[in-house]
C-alpha atoms as a PDB file:
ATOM      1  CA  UNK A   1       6.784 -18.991  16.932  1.00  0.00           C
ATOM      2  CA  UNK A   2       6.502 -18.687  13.216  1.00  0.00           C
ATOM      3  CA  UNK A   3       3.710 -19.856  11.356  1.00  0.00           C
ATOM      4  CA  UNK A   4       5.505 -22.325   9.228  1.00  0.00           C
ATOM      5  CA  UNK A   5       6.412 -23.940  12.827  1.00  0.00           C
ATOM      6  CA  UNK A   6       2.445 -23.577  13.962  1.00  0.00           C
ATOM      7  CA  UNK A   7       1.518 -25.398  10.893  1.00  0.00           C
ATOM      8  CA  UNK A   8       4.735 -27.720  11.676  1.00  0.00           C
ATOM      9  CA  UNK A   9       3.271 -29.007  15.498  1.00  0.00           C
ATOM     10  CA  UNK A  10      -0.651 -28.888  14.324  1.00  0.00           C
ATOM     11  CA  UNK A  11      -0.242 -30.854  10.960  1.00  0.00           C
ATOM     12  CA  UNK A  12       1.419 -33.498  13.667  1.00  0.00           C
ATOM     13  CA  UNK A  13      -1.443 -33.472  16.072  1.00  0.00           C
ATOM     14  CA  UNK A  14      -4.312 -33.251  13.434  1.00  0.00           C
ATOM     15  CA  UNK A  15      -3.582 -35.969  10.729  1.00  0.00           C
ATOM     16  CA  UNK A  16      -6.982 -35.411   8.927  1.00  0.00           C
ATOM     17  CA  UNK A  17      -6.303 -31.706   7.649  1.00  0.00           C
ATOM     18  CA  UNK A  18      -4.541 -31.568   4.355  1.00  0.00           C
ATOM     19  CA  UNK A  19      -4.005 -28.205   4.200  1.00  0.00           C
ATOM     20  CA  UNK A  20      -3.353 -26.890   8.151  1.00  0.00           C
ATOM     21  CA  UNK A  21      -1.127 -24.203   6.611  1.00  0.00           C
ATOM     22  CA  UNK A  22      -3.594 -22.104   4.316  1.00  0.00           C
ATOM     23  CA  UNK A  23      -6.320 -22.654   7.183  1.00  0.00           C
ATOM     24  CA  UNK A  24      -4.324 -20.621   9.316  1.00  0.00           C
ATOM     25  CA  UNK A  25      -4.388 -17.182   7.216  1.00  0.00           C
ATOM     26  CA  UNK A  26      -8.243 -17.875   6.592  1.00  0.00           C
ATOM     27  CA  UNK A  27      -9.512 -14.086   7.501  1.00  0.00           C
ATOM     28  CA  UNK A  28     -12.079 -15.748  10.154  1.00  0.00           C
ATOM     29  CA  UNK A  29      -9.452 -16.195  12.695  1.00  0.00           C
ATOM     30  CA  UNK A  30      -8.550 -12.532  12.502  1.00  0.00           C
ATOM     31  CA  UNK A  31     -11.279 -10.416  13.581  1.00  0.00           C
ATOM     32  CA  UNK A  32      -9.073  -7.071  12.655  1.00  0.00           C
ATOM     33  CA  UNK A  33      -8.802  -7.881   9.192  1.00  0.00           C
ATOM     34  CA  UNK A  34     -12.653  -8.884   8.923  1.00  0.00           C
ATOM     35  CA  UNK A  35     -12.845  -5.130  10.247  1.00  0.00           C
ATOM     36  CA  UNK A  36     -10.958  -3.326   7.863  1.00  0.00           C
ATOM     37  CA  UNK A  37     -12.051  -5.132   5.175  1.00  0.00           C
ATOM     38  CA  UNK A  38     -15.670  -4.229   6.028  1.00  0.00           C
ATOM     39  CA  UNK A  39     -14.371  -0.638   6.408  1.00  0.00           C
ATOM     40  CA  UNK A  40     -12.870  -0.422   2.939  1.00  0.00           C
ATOM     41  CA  UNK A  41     -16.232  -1.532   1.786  1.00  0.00           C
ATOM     42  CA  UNK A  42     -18.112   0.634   3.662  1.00  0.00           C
ATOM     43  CA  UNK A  43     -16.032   3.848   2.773  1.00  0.00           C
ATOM     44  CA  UNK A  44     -16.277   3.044  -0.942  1.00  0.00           C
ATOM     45  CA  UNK A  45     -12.499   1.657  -1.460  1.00  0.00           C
ATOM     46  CA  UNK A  46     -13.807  -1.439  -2.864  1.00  0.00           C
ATOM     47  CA  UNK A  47     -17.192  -3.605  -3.803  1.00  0.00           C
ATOM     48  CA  UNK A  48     -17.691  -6.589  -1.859  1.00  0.00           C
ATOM     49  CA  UNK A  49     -18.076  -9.333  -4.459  1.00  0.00           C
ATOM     50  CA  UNK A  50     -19.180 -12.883  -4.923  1.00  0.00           C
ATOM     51  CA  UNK A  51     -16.804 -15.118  -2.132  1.00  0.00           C
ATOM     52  CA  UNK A  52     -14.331 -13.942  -1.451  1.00  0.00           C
ATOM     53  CA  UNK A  53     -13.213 -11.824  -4.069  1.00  0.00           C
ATOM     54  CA  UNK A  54     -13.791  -7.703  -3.983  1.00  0.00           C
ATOM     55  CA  UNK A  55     -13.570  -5.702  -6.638  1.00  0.00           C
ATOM     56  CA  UNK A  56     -12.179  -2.018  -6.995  1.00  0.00           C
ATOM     57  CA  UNK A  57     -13.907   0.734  -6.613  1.00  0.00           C
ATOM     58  CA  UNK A  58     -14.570   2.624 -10.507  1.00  0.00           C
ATOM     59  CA  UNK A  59     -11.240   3.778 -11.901  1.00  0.00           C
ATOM     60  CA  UNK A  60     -10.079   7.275 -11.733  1.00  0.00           C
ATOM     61  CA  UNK A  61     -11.740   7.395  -7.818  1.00  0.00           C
ATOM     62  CA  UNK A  62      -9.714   9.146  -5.293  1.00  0.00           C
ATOM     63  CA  UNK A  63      -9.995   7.465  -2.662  1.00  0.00           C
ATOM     64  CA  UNK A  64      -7.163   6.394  -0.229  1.00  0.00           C
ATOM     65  CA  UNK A  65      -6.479   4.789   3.168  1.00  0.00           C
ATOM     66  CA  UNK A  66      -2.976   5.365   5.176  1.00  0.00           C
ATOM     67  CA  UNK A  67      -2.634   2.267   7.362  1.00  0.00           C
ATOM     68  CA  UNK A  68      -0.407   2.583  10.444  1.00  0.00           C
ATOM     69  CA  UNK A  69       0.859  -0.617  12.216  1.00  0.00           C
ATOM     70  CA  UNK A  70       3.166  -1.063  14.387  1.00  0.00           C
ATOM     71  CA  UNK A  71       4.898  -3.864  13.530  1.00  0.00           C
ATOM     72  CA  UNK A  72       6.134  -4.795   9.876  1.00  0.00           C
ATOM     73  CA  UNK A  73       5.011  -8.585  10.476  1.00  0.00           C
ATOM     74  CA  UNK A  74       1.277  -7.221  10.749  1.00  0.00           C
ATOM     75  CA  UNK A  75       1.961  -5.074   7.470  1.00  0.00           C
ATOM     76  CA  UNK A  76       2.760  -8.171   5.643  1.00  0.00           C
ATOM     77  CA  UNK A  77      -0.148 -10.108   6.760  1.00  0.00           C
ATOM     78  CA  UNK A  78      -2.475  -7.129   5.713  1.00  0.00           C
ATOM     79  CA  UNK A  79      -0.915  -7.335   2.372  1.00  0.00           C
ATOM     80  CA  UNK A  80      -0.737 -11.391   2.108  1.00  0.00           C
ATOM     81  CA  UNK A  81      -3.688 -12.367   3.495  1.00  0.00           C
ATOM     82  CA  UNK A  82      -6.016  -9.299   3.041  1.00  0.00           C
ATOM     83  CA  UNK A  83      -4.902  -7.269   0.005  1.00  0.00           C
ATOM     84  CA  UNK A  84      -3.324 -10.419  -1.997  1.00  0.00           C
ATOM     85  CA  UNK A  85      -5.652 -12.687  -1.420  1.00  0.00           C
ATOM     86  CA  UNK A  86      -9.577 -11.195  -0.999  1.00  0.00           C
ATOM     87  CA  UNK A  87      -8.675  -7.555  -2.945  1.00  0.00           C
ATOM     88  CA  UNK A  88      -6.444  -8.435  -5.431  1.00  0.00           C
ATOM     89  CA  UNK A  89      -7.701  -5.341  -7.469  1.00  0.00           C
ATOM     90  CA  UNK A  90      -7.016  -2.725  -4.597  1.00  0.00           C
ATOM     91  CA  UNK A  91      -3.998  -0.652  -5.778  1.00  0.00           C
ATOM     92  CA  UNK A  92      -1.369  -0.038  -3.046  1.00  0.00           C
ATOM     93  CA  UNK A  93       1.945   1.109  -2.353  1.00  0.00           C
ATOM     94  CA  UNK A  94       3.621   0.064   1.379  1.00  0.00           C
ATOM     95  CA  UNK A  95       6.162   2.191   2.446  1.00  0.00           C
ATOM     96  CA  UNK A  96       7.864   0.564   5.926  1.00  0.00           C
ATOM     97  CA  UNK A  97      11.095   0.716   7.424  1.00  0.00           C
ATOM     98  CA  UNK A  98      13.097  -1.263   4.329  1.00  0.00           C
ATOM     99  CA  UNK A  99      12.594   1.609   2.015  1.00  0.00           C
ATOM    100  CA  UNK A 100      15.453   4.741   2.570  1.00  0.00           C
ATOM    101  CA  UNK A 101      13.746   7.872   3.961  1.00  0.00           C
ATOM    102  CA  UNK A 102      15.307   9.626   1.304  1.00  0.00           C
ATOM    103  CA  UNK A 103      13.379   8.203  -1.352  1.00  0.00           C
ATOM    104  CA  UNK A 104       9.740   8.332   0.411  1.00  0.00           C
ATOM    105  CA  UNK A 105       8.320  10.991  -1.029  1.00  0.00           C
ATOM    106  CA  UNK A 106       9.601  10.365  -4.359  1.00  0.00           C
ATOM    107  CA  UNK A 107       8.329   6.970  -4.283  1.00  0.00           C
ATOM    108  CA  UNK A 108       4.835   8.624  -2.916  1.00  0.00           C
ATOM    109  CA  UNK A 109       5.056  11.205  -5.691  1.00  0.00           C
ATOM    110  CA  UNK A 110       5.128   8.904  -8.071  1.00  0.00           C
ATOM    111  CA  UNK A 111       2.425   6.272  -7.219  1.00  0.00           C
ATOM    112  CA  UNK A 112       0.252   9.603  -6.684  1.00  0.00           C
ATOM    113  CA  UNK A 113       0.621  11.353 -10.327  1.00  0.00           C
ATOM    114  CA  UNK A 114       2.354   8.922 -12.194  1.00  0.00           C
ATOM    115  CA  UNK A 115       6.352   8.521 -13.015  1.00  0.00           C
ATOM    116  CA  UNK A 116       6.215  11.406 -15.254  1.00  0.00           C
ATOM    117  CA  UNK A 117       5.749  13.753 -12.201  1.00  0.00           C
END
């Protein structure tokens, strides 16, 4: 069941909530992402702010994560509702199944030194 559908069925059985839809990709409900947010913090990636914003770690730091998952869908909600929306000043490049395994290390090449590597 997709979310949009969730949202669908629970915006019809709770009348009050305006916004049923946003509620549902609140970090709270996902104790993973709480995790590895805390983690990034901890290791230095980024500064927990004010609310719910973070901000990057210094520029010119070296640090990086490599994030395994094994489905796409969780990718995406890392990147939506983690990266996107509470570390909007994190820096990343997502390399999944859509991109040609040609071009990987190209693409990794590049975010690493620059495009004039």
């Amino acid at each position: 069941m997709s979310p949009d559908s969730i949202a669908s069925h629970l915006s019809e059985c709770v009348h009050d909530s305006k916004d049923i839809k946003s509620s549902l990709h609140d970090l709270h409900h996902a104790p993973k992402l709480v995790s590895f947010q805390e983690i990034l913090e901890e290791c230095g990636i980024v500064i927990a702010g004010s609310g719910s914003e973070s901000i990057a770690v210094a520029e010119g730091s070296q640090h990086r994560v490599l994030i395994f998952a094994q489905h796409k869908a969780f990718l995406d909600i890392i990147e939506k509702d983690l990266f996107q929306t509470h570390m909007k000043s994190v820096t990343y490049l997502r390399l999944d199944g859509s991109v040609e395994p040609s071009r990987r290390f190209d693409i990794v090449k590049a975010f690493k030194f620059g495009p004039d590597h």
